[in-house]
PDB file of N, CA and C in Angstrom:
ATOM      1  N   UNK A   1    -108.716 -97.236  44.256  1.00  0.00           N
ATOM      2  CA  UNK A   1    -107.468 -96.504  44.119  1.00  0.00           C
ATOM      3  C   UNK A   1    -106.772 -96.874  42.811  1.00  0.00           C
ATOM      4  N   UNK A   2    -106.912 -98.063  42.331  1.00  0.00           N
ATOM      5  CA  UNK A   2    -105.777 -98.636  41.027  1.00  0.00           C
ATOM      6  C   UNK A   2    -107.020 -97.766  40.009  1.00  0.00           C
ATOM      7  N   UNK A   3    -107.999 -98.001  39.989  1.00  0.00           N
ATOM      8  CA  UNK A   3    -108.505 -96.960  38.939  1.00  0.00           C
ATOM      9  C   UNK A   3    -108.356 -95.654  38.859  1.00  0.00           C
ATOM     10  N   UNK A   4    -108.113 -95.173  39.728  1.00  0.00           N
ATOM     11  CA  UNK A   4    -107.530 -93.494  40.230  1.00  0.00           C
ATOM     12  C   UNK A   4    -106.773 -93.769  39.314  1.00  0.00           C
ATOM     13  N   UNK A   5    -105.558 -94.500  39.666  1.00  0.00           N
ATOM     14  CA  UNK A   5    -104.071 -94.290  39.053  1.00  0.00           C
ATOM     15  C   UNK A   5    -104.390 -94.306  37.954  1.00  0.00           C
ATOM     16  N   UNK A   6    -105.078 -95.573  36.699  1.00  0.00           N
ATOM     17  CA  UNK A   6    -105.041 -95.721  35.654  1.00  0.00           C
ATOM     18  C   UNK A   6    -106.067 -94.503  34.880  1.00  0.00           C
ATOM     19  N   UNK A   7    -106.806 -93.649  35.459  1.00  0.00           N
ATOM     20  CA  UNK A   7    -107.474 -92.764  35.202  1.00  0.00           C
ATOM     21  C   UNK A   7    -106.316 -91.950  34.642  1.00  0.00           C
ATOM     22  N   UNK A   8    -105.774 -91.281  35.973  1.00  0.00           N
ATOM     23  CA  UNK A   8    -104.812 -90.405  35.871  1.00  0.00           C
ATOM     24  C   UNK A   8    -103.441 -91.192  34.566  1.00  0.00           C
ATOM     25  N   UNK A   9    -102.851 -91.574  34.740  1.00  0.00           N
ATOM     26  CA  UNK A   9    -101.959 -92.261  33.696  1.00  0.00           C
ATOM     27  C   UNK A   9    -102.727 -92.007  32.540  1.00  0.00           C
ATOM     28  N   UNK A  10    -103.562 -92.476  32.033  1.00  0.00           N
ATOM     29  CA  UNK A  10    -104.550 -92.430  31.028  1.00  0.00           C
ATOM     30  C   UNK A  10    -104.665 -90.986  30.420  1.00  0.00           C
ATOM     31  N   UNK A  11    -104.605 -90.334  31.851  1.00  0.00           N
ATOM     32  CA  UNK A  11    -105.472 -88.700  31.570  1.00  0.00           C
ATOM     33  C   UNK A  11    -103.482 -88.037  31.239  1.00  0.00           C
ATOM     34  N   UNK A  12    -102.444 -88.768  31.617  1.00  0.00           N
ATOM     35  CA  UNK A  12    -101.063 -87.735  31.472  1.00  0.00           C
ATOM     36  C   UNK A  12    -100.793 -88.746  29.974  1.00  0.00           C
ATOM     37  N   UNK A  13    -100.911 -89.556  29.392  1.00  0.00           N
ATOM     38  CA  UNK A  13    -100.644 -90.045  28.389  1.00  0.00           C
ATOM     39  C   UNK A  13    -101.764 -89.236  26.966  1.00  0.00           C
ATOM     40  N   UNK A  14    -102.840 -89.145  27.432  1.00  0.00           N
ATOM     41  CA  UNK A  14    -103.414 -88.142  25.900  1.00  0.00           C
ATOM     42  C   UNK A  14    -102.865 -86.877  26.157  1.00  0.00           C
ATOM     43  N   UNK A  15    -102.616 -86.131  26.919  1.00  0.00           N
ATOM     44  CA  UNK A  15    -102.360 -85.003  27.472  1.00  0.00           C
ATOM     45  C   UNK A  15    -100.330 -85.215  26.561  1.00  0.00           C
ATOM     46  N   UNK A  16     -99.795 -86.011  26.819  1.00  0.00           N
ATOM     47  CA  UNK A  16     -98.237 -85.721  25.916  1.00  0.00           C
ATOM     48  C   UNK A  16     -98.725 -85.997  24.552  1.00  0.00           C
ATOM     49  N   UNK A  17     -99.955 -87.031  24.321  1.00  0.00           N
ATOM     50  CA  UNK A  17     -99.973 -87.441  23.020  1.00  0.00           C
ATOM     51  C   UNK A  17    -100.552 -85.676  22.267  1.00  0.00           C
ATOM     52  N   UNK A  18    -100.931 -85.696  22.641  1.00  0.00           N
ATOM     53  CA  UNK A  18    -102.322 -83.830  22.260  1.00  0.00           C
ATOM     54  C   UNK A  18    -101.036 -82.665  22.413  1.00  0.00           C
ATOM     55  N   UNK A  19    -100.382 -82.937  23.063  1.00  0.00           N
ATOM     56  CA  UNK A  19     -98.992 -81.755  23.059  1.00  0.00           C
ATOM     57  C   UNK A  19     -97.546 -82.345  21.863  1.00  0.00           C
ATOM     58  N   UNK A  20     -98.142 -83.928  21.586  1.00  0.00           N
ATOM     59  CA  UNK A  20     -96.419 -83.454  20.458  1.00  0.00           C
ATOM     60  C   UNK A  20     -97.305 -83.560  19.268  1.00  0.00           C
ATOM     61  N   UNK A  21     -98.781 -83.618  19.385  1.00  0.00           N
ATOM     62  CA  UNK A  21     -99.090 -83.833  17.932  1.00  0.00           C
ATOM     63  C   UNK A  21     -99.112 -81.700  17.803  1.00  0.00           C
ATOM     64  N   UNK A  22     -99.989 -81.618  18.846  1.00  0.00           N
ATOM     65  CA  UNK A  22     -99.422 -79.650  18.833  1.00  0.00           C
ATOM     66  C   UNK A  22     -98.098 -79.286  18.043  1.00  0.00           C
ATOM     67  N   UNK A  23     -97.151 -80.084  19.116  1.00  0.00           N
ATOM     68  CA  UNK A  23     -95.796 -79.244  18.172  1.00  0.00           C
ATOM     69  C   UNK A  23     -95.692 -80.176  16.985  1.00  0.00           C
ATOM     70  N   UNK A  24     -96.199 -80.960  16.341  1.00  0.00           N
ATOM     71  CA  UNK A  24     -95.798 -81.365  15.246  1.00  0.00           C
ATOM     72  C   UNK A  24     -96.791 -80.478  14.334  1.00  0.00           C
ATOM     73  N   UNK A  25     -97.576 -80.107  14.620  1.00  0.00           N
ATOM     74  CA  UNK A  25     -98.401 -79.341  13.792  1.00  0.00           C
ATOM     75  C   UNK A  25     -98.444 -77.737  13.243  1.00  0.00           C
ATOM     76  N   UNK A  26     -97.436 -77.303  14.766  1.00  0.00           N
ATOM     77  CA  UNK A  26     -96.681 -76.134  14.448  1.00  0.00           C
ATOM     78  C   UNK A  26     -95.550 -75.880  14.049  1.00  0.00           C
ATOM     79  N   UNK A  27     -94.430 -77.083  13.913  1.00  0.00           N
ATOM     80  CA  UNK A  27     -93.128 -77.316  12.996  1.00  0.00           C
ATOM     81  C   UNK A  27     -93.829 -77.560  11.676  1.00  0.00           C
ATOM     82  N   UNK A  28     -95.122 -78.143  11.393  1.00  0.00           N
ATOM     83  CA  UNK A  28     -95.530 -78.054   9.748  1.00  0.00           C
ATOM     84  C   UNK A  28     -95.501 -76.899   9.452  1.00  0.00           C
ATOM     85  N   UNK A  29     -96.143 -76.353  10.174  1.00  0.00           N
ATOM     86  CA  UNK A  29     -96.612 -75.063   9.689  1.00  0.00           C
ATOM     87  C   UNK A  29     -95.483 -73.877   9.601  1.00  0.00           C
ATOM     88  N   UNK A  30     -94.504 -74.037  10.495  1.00  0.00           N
ATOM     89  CA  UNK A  30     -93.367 -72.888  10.135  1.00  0.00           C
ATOM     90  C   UNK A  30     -92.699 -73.609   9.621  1.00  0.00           C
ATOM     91  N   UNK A  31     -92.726 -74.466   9.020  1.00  0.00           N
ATOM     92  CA  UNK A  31     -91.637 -75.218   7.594  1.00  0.00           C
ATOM     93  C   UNK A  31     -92.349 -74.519   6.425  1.00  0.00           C
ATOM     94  N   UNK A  32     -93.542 -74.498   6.551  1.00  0.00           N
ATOM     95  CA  UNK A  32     -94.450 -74.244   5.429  1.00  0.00           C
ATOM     96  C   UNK A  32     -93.981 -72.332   4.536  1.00  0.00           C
ATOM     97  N   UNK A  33     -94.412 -72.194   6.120  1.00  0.00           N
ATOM     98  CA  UNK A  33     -94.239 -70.161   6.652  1.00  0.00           C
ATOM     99  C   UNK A  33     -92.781 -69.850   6.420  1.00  0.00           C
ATOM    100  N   UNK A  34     -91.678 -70.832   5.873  1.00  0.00           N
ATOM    101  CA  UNK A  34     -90.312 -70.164   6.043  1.00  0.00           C
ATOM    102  C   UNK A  34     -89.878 -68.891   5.001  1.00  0.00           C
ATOM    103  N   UNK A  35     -90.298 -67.490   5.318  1.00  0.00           N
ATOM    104  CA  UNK A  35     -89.401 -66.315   4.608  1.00  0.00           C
ATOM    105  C   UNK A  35     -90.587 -65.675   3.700  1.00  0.00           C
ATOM    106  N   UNK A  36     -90.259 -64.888   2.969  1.00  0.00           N
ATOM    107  CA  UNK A  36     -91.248 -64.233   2.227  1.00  0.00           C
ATOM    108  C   UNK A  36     -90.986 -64.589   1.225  1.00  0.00           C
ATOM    109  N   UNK A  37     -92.426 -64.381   0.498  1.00  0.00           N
ATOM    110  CA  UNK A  37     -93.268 -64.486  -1.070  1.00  0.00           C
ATOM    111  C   UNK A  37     -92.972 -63.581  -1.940  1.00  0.00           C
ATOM    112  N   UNK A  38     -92.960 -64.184  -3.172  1.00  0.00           N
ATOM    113  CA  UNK A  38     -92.346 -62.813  -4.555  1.00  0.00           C
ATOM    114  C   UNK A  38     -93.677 -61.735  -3.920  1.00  0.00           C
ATOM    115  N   UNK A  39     -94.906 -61.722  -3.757  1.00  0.00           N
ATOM    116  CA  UNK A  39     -95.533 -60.418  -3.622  1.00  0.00           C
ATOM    117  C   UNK A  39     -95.095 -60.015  -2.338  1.00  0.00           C
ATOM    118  N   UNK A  40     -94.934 -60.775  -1.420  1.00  0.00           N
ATOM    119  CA  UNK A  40     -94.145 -60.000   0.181  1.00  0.00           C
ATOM    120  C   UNK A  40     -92.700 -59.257  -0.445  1.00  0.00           C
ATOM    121  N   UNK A  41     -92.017 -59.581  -1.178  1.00  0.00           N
ATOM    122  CA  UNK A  41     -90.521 -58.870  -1.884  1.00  0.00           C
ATOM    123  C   UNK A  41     -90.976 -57.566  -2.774  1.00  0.00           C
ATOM    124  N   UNK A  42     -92.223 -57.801  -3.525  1.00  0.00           N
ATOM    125  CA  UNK A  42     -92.501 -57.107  -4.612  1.00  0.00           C
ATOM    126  C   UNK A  42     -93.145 -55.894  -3.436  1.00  0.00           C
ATOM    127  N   UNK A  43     -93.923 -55.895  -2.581  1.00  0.00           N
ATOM    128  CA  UNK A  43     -94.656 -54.951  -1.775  1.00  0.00           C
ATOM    129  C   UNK A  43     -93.056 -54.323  -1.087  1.00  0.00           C
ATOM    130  N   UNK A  44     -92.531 -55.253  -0.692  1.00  0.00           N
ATOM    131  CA  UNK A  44     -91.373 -54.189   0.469  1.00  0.00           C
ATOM    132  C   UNK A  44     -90.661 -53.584  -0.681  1.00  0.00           C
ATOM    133  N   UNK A  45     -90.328 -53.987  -1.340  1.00  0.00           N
ATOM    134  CA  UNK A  45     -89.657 -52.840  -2.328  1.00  0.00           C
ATOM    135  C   UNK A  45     -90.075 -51.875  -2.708  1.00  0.00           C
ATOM    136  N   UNK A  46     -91.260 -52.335  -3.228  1.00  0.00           N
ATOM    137  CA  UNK A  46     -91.989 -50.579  -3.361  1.00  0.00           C
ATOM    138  C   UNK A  46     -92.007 -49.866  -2.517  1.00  0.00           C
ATOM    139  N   UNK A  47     -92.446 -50.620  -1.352  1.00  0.00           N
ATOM    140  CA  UNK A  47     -92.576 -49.401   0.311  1.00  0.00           C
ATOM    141  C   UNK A  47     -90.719 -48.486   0.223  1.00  0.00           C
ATOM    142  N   UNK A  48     -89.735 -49.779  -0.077  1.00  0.00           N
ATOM    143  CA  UNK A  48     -88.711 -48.761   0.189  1.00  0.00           C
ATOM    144  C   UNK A  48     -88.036 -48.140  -0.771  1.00  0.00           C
ATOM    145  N   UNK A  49     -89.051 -48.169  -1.912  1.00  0.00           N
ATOM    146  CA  UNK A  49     -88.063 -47.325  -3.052  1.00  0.00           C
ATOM    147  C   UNK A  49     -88.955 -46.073  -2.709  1.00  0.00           C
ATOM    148  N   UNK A  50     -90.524 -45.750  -2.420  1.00  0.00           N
ATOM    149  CA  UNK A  50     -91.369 -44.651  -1.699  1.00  0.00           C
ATOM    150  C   UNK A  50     -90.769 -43.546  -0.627  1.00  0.00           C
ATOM    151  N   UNK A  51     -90.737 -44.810   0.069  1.00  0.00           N
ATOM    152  CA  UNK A  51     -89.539 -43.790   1.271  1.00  0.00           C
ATOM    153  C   UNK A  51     -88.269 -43.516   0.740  1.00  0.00           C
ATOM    154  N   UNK A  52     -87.879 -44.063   0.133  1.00  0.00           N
ATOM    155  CA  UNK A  52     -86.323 -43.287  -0.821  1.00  0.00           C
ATOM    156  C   UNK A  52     -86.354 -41.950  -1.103  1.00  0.00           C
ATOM    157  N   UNK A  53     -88.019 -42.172  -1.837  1.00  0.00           N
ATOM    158  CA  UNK A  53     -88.079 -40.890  -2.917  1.00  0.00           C
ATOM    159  C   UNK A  53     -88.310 -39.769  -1.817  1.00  0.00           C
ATOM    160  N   UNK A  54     -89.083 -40.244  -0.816  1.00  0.00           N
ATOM    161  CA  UNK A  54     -89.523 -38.977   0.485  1.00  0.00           C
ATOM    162  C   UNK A  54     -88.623 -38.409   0.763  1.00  0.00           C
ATOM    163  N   UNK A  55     -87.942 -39.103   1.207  1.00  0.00           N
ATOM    164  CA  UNK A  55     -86.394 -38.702   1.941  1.00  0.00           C
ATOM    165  C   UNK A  55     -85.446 -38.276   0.745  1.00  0.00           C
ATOM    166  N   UNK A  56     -85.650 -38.539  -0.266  1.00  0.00           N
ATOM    167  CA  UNK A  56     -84.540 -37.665  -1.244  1.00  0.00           C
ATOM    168  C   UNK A  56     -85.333 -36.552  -1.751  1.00  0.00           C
ATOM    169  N   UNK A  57     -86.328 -36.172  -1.684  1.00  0.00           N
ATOM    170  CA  UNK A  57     -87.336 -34.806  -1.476  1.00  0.00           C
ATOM    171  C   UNK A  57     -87.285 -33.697  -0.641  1.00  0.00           C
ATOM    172  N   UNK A  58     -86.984 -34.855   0.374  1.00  0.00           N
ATOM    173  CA  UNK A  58     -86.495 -33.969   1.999  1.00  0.00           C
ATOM    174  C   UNK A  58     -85.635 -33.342   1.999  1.00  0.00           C
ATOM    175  N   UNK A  59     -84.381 -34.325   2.015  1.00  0.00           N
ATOM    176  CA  UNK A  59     -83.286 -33.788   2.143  1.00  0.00           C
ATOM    177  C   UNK A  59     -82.701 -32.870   1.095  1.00  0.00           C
ATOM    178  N   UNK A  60     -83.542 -33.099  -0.498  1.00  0.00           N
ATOM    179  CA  UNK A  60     -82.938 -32.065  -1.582  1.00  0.00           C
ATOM    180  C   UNK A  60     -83.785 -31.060  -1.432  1.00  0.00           C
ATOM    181  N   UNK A  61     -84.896 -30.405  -0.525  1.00  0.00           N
ATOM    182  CA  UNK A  61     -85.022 -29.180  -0.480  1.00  0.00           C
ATOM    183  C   UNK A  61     -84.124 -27.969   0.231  1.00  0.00           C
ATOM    184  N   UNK A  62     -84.869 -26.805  -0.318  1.00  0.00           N
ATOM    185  CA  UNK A  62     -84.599 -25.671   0.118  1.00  0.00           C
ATOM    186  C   UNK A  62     -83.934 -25.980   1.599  1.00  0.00           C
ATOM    187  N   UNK A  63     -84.748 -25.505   2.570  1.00  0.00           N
ATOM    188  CA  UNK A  63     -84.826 -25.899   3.855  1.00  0.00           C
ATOM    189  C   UNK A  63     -83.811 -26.239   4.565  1.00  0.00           C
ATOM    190  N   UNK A  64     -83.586 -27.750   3.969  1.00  0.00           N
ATOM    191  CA  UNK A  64     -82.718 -28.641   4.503  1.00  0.00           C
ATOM    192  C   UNK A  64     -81.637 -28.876   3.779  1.00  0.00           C
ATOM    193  N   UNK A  65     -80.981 -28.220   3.068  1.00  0.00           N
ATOM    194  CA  UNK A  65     -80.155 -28.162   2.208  1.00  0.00           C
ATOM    195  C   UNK A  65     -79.270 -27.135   3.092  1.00  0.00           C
ATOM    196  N   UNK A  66     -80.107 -25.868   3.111  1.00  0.00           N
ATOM    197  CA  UNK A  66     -79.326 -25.125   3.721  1.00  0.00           C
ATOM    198  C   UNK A  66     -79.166 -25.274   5.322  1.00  0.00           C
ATOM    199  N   UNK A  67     -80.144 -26.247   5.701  1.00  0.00           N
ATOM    200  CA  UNK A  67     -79.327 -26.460   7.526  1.00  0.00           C
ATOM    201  C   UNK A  67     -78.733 -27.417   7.373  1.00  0.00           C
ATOM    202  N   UNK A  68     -78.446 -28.186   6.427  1.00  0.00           N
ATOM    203  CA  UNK A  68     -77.134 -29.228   6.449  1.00  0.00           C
ATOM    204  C   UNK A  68     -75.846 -28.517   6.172  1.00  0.00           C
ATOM    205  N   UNK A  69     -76.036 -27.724   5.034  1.00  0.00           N
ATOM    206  CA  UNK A  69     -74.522 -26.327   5.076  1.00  0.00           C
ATOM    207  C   UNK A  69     -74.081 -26.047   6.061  1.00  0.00           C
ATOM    208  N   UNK A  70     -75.399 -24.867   7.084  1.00  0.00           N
ATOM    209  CA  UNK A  70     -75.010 -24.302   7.850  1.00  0.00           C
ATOM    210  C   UNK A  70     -73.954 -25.781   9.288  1.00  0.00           C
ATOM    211  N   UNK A  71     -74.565 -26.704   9.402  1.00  0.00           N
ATOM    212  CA  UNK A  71     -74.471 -27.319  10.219  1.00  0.00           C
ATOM    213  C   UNK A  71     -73.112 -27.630   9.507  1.00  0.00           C
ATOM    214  N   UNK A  72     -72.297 -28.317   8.552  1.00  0.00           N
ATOM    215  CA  UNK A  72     -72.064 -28.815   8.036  1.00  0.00           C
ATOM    216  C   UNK A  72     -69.919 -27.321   7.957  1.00  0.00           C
ATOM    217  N   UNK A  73     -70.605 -26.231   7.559  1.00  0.00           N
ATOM    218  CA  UNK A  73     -69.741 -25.271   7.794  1.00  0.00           C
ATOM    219  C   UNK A  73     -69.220 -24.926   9.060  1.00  0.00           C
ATOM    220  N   UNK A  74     -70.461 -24.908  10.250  1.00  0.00           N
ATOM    221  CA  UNK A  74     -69.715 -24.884  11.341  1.00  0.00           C
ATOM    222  C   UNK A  74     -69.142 -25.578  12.035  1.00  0.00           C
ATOM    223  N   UNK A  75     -69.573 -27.201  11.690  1.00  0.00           N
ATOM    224  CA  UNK A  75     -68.626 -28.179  11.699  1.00  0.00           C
ATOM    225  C   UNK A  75     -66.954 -27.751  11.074  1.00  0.00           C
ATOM    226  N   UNK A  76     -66.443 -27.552  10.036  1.00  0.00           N
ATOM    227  CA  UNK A  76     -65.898 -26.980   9.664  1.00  0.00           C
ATOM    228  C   UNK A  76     -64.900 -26.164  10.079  1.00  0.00           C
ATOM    229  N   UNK A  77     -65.570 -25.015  10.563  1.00  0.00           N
ATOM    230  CA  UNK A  77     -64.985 -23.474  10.828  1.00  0.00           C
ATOM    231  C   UNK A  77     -64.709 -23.947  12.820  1.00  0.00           C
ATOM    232  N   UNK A  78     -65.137 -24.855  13.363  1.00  0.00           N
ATOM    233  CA  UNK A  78     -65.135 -24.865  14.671  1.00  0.00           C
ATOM    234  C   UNK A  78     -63.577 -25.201  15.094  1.00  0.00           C
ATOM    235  N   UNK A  79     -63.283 -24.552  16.063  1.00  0.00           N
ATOM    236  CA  UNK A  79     -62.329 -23.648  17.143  1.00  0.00           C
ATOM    237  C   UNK A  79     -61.856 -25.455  17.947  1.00  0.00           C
ATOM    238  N   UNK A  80     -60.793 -25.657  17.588  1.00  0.00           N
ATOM    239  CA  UNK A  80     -60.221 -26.930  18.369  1.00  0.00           C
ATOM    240  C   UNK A  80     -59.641 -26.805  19.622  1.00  0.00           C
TER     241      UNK A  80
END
């Protein structure tokens, strides 16, 4: 039985040691990982100066020019 115990003790002592070296190994690593990289800044900007241009394409056409008026007038002209 006392070897049971010291088995077990044995077996819950590597078992905390193997779990804080874990989290010490994953606090390195998101210390490391904190925020984005000049090319992670340099890529999202481009993505959102792209979609800028889409959407100012969009919205300055034909199309949608004139259902923002229309929408935009009867807003407007509407009966309180």
């Amino acid at each position: 039985m006392q070897r049971t115990q010291m088995t077990a003790r044995t077996s819950i002592r590597r078992t905390r040691r193997a779990r804080e070296q874990l989290c010490a190994l994953w606090r390195d690593r998101r210390a490391r990982d904190a925020g984005m990289t000049t090319s992670e800044y340099a890529v999202g900007t481009i993505a959102a100066c792209a979609f800028a241009a889409v959407l100012y394409k969009i919205v300055t056409s034909a199309a949608v020019s004139g259902a923002l008026q229309s929408v935009i007038g009867k807003a407007l002209n509407a009966q309180f």
